[in-house]
PDB file of N, CA and C in Angstrom:
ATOM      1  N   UNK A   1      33.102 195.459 109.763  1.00  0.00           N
ATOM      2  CA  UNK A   1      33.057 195.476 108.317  1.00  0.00           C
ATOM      3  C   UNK A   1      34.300 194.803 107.735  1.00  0.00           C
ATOM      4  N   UNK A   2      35.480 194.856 108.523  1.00  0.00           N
ATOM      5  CA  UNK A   2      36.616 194.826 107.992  1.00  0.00           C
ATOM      6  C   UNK A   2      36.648 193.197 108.122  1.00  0.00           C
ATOM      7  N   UNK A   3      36.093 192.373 109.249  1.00  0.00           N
ATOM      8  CA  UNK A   3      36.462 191.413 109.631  1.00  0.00           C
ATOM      9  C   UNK A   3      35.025 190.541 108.413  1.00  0.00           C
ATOM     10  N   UNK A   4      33.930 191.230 108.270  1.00  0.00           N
ATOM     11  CA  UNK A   4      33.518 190.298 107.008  1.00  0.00           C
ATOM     12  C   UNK A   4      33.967 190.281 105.618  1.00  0.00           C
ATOM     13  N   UNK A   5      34.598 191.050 105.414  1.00  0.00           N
ATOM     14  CA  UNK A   5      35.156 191.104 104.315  1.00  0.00           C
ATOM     15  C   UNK A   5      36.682 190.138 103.929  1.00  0.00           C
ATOM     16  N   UNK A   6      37.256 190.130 104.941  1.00  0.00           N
ATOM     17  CA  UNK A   6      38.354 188.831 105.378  1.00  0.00           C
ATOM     18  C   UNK A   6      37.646 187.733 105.337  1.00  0.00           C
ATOM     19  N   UNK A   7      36.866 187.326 105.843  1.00  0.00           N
ATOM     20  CA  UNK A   7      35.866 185.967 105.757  1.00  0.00           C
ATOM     21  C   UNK A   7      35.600 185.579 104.382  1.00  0.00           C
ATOM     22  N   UNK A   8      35.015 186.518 103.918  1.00  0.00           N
ATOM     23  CA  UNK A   8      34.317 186.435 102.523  1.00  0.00           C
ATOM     24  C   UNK A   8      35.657 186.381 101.449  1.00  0.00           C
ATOM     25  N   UNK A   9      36.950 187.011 101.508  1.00  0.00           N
ATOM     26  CA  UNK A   9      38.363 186.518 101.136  1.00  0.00           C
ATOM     27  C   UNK A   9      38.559 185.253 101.207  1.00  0.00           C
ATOM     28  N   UNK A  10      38.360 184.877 102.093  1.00  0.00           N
ATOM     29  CA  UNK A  10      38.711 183.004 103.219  1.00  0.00           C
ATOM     30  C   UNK A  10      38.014 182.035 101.748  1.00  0.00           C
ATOM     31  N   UNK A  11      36.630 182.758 101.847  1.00  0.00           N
ATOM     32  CA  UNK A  11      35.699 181.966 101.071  1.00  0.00           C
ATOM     33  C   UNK A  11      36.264 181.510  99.803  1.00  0.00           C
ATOM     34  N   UNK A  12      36.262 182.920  99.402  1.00  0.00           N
ATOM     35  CA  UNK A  12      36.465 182.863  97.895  1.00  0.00           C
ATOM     36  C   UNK A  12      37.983 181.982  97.514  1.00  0.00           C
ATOM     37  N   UNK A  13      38.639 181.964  98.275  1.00  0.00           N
ATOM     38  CA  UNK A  13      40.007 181.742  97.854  1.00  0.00           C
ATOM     39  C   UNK A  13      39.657 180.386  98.264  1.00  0.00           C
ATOM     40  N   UNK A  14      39.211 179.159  99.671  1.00  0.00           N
ATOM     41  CA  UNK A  14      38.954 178.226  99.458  1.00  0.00           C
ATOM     42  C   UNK A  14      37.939 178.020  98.324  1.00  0.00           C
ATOM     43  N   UNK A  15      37.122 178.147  97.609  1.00  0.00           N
ATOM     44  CA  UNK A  15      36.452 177.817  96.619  1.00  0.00           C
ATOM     45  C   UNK A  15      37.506 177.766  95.404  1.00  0.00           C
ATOM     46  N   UNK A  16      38.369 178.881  95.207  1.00  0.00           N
ATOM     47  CA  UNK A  16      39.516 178.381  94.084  1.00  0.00           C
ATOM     48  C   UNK A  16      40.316 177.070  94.473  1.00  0.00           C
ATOM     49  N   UNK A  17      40.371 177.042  95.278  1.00  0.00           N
ATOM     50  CA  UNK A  17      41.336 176.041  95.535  1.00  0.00           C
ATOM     51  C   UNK A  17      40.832 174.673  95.115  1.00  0.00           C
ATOM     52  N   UNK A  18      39.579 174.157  96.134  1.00  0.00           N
ATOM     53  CA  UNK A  18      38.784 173.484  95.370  1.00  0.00           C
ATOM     54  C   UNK A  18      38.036 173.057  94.226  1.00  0.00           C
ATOM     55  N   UNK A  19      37.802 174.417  93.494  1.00  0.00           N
ATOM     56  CA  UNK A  19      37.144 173.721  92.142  1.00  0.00           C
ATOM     57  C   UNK A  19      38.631 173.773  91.406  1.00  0.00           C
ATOM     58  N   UNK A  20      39.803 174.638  91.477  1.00  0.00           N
ATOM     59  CA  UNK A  20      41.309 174.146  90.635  1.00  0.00           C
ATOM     60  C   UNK A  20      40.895 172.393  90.682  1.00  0.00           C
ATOM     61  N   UNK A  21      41.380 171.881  91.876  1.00  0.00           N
ATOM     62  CA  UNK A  21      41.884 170.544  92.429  1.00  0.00           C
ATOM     63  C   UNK A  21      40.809 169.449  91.539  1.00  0.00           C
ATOM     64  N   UNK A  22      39.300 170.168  91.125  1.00  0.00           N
ATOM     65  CA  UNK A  22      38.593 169.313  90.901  1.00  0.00           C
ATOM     66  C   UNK A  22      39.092 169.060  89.614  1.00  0.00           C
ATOM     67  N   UNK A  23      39.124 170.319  88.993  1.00  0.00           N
ATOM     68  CA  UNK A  23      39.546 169.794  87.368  1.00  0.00           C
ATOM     69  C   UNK A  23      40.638 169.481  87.190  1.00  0.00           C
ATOM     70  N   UNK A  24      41.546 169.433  87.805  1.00  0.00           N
ATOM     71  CA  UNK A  24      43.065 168.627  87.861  1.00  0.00           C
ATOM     72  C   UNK A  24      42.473 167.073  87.567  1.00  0.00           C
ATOM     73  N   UNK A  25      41.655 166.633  88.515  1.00  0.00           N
ATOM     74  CA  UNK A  25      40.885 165.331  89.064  1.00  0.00           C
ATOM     75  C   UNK A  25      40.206 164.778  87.758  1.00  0.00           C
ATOM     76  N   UNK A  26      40.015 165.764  86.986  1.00  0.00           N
ATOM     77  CA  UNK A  26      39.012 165.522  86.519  1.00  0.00           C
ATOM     78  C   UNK A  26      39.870 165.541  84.487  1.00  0.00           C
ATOM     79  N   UNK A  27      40.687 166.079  84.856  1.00  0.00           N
ATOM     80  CA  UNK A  27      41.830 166.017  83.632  1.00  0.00           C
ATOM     81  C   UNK A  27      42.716 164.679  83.508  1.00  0.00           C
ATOM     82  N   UNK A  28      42.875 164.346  84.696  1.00  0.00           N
ATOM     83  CA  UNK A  28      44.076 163.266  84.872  1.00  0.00           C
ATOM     84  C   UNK A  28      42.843 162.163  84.519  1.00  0.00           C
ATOM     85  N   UNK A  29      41.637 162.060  84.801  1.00  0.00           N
ATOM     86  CA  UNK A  29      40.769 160.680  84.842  1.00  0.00           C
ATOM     87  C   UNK A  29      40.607 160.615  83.341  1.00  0.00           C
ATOM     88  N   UNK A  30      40.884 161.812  82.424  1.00  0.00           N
ATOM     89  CA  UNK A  30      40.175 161.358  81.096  1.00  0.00           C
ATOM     90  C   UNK A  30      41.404 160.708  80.152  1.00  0.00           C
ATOM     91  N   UNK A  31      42.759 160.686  80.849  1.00  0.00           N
ATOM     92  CA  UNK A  31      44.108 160.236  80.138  1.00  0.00           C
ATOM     93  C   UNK A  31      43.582 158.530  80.532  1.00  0.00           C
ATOM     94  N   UNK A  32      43.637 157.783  79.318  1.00  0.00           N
ATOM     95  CA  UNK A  32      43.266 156.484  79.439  1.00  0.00           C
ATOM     96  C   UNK A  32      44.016 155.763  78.128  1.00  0.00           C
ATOM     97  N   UNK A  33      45.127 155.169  78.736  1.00  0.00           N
ATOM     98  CA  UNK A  33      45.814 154.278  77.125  1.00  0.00           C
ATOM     99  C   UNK A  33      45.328 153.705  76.286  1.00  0.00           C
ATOM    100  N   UNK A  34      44.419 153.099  77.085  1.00  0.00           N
ATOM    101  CA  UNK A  34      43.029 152.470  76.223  1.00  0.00           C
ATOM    102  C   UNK A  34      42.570 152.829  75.604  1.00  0.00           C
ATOM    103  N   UNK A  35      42.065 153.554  75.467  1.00  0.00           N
ATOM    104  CA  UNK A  35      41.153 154.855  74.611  1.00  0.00           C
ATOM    105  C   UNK A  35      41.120 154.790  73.340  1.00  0.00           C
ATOM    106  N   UNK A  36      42.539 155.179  73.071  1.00  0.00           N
ATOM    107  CA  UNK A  36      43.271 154.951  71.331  1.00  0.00           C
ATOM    108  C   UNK A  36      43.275 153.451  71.423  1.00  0.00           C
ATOM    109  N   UNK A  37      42.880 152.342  71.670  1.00  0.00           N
ATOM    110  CA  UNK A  37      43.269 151.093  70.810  1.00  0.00           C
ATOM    111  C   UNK A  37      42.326 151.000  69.882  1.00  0.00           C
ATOM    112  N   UNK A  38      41.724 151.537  69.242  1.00  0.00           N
ATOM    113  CA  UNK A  38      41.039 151.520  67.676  1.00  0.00           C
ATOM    114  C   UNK A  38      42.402 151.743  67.357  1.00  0.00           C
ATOM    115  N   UNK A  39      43.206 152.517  68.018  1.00  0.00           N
ATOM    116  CA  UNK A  39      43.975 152.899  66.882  1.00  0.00           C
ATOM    117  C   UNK A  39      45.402 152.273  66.497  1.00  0.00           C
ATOM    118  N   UNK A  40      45.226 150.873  66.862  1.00  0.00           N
ATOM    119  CA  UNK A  40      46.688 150.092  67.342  1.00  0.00           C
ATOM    120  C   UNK A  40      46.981 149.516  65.669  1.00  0.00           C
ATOM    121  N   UNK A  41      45.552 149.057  64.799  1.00  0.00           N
ATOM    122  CA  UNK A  41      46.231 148.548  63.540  1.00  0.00           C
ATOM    123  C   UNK A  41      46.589 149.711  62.482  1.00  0.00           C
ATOM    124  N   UNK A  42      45.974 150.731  62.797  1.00  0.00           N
ATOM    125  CA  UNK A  42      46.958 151.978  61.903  1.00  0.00           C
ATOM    126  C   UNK A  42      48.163 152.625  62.620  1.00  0.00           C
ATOM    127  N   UNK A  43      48.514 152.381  63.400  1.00  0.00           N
ATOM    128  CA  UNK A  43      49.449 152.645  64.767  1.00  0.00           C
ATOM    129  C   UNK A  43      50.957 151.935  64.121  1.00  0.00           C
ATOM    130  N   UNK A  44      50.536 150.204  63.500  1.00  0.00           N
ATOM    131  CA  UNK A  44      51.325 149.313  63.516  1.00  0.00           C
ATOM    132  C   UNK A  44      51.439 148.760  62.234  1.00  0.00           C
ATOM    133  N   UNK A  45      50.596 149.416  61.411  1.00  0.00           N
ATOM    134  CA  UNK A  45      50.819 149.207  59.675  1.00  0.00           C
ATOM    135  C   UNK A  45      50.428 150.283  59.016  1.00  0.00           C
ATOM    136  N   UNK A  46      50.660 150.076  57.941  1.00  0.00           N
ATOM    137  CA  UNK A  46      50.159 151.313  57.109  1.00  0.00           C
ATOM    138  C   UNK A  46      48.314 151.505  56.622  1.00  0.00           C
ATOM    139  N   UNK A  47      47.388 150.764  57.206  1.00  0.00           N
ATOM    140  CA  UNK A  47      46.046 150.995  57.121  1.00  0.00           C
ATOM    141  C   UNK A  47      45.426 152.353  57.653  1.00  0.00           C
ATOM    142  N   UNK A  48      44.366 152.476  57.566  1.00  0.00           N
ATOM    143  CA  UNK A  48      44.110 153.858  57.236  1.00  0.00           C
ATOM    144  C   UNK A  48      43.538 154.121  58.495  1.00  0.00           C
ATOM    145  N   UNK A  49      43.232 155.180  59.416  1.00  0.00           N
ATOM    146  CA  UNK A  49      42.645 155.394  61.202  1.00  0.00           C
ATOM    147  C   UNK A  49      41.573 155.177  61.007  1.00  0.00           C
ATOM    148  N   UNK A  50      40.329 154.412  61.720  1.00  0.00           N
ATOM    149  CA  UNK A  50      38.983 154.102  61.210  1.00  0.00           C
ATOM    150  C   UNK A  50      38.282 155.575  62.205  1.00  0.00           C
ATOM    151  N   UNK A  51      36.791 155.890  61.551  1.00  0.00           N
ATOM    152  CA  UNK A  51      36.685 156.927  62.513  1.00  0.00           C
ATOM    153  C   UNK A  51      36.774 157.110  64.205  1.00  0.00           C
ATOM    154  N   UNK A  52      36.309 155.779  64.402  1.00  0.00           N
ATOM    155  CA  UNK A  52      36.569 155.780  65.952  1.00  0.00           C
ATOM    156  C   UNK A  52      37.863 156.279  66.670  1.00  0.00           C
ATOM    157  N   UNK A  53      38.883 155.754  65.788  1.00  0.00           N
ATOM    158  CA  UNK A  53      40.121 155.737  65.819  1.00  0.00           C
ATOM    159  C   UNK A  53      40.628 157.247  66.072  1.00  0.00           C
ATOM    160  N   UNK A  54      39.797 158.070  65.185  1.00  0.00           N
ATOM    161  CA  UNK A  54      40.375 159.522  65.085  1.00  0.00           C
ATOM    162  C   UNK A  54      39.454 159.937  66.436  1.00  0.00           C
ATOM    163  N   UNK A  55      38.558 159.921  66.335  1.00  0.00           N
ATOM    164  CA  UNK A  55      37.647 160.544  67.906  1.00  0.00           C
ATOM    165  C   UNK A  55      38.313 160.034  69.196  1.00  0.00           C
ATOM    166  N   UNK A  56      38.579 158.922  68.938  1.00  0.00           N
ATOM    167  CA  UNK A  56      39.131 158.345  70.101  1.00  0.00           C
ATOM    168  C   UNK A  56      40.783 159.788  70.367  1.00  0.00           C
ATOM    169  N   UNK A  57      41.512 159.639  69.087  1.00  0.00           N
ATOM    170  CA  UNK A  57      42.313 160.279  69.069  1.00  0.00           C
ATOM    171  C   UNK A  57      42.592 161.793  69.407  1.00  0.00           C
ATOM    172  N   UNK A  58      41.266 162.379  69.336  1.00  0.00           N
ATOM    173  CA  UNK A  58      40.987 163.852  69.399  1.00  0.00           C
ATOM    174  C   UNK A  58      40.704 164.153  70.865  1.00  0.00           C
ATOM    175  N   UNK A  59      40.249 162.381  71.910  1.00  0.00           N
ATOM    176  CA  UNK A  59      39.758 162.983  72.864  1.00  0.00           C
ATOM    177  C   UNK A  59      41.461 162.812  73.913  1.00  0.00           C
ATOM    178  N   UNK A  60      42.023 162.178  73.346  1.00  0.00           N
ATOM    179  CA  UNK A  60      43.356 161.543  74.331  1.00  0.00           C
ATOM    180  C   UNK A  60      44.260 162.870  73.604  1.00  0.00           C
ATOM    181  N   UNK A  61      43.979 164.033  73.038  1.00  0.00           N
ATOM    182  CA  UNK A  61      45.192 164.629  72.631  1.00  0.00           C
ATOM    183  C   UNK A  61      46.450 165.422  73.257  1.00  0.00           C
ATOM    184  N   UNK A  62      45.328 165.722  74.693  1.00  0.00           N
ATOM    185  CA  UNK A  62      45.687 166.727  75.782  1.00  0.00           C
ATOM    186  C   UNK A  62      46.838 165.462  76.800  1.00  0.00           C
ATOM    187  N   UNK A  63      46.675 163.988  76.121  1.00  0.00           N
ATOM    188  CA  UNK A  63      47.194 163.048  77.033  1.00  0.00           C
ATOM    189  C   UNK A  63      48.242 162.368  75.778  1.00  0.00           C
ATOM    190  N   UNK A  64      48.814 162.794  74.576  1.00  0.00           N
ATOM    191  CA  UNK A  64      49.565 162.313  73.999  1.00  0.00           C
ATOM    192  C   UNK A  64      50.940 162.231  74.254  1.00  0.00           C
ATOM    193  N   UNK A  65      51.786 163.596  74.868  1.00  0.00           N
ATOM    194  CA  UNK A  65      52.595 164.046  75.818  1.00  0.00           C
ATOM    195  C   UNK A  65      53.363 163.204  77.135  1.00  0.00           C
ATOM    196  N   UNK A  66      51.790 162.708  77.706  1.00  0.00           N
ATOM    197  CA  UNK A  66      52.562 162.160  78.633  1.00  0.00           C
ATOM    198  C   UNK A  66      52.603 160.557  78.193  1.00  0.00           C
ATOM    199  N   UNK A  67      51.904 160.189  76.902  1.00  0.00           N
ATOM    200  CA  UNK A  67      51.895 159.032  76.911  1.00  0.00           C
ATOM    201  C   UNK A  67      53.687 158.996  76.201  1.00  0.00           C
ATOM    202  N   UNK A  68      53.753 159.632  75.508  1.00  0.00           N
ATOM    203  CA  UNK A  68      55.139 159.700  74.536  1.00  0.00           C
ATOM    204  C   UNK A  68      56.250 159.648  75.938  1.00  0.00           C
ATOM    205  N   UNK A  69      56.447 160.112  77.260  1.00  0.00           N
ATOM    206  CA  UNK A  69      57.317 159.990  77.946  1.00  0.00           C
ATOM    207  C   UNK A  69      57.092 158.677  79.271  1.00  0.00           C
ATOM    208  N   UNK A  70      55.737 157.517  78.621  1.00  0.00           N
ATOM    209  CA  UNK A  70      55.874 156.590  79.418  1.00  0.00           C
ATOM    210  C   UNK A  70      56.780 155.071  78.255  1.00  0.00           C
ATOM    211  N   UNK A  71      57.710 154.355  78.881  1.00  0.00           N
ATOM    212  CA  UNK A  71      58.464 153.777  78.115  1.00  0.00           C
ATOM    213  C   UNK A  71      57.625 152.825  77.394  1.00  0.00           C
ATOM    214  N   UNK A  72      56.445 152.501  77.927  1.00  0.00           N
ATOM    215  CA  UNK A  72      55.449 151.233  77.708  1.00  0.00           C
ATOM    216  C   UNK A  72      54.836 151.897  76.358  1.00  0.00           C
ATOM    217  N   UNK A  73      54.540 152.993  76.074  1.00  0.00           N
ATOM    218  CA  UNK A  73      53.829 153.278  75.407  1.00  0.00           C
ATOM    219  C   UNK A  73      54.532 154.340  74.023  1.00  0.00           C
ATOM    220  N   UNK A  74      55.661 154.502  74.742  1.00  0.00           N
ATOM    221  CA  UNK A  74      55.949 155.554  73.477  1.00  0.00           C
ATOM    222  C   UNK A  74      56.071 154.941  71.795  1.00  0.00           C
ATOM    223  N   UNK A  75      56.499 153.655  71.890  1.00  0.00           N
ATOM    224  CA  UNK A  75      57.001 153.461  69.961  1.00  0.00           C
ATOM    225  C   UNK A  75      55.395 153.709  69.814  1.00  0.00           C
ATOM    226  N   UNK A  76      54.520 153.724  70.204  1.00  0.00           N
ATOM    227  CA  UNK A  76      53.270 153.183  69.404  1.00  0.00           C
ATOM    228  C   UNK A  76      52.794 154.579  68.645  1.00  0.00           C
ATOM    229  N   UNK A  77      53.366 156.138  69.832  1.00  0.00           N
ATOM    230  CA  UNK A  77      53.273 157.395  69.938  1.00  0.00           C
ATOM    231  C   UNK A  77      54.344 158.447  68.669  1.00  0.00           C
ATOM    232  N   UNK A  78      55.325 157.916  69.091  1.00  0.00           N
ATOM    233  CA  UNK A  78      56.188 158.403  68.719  1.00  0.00           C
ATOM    234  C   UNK A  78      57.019 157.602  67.370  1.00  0.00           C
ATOM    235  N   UNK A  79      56.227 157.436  66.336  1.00  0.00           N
ATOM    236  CA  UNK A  79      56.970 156.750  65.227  1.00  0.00           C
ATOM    237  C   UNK A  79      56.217 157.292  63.853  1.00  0.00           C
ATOM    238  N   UNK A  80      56.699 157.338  62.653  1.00  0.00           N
ATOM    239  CA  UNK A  80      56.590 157.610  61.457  1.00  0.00           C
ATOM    240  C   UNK A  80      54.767 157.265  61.549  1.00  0.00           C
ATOM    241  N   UNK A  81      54.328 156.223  61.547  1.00  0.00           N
ATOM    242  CA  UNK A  81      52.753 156.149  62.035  1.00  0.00           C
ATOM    243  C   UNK A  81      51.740 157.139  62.331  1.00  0.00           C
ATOM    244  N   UNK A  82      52.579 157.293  63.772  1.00  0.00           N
ATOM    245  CA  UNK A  82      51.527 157.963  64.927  1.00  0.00           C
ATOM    246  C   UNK A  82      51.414 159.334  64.157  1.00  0.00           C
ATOM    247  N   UNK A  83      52.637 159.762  63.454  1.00  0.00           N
ATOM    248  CA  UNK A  83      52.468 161.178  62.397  1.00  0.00           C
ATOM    249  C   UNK A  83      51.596 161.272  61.394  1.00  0.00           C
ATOM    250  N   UNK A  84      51.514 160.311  60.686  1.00  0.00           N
ATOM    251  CA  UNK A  84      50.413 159.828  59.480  1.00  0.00           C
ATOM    252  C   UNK A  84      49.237 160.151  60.498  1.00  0.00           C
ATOM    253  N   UNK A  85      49.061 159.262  60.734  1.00  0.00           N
ATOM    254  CA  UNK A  85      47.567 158.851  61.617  1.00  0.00           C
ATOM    255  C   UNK A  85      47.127 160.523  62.172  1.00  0.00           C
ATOM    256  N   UNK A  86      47.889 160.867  63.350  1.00  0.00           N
ATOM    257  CA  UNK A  86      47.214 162.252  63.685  1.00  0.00           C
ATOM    258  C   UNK A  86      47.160 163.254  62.724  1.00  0.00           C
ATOM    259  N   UNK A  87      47.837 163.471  61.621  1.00  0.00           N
ATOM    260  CA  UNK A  87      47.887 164.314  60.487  1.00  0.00           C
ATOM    261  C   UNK A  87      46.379 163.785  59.717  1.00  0.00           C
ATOM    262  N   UNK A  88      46.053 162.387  59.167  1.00  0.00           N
ATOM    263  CA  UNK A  88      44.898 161.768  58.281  1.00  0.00           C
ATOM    264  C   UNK A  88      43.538 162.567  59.454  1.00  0.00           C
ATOM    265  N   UNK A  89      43.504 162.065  60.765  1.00  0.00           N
ATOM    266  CA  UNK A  89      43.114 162.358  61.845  1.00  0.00           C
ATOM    267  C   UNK A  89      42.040 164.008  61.854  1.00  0.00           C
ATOM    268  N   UNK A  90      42.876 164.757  61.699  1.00  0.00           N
ATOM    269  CA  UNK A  90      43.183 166.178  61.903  1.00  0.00           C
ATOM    270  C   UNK A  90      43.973 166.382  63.290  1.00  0.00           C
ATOM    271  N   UNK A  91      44.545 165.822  63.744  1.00  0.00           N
ATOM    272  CA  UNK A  91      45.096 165.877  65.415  1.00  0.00           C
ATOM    273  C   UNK A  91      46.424 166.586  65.260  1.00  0.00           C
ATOM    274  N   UNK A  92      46.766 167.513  65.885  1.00  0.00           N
ATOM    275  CA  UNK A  92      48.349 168.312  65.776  1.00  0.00           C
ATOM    276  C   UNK A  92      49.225 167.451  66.480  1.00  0.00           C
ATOM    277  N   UNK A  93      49.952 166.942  65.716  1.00  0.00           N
ATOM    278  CA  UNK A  93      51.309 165.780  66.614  1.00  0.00           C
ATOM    279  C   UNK A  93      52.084 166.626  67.847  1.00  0.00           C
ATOM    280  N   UNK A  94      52.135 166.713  69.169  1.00  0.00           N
ATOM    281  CA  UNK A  94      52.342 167.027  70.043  1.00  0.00           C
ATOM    282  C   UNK A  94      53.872 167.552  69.666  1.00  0.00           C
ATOM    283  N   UNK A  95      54.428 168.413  70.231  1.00  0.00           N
ATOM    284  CA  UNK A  95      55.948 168.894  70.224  1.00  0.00           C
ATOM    285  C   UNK A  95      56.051 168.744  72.129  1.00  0.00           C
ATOM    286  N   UNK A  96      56.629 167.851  72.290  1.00  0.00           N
ATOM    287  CA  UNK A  96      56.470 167.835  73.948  1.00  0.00           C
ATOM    288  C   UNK A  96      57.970 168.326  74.471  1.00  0.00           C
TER     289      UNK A  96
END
């Protein structure tokens, strides 16, 4: 009894492990820089976020963070703009 019940432990705990790892997999694939370029001419002037722009924006939000600490990408993130825009948006400007 004792020794199926250890097994069935084995189980369960490889199954966490695996479905964790999947959605890690599966979090990191939806961060795409691309994503937001609707949103590069309200990004880079004062024009207004077109809707794509904001959806696009709502889906990269969980990926704003790390975009703000890659050097390639931060002015576009991190400037008087990117505040407008996610505020017009409804998007909460990241505190990273």
């Amino acid at each position: 009894m004792m020794r199926v019940s250890f097994v069935a432990l084995c189980v369960v705990a490889l199954e966490v492990v695996l479905f964790s790892s999947e959605t890690r997999t599966a979090e990191a694939e939806t961060c795409s820089p691309m994503k937001p370029l609707p949103c590069k001419s309200a990004l880079t002037s004062s024009s207004p976020p077109s809707t794509t722009c904001c959806s696009r924006l709502k889906e990269q939000q969980p990926c704003l963070c790390g975009y703000m600490k890659n050097p390639a990408l931060k002015h576009y993130v991190d400037n008087p703009n990117a505040k407008r825009v996610a505020s017009t948006c409804g998007v909460p400007y990241p505190k990273c």
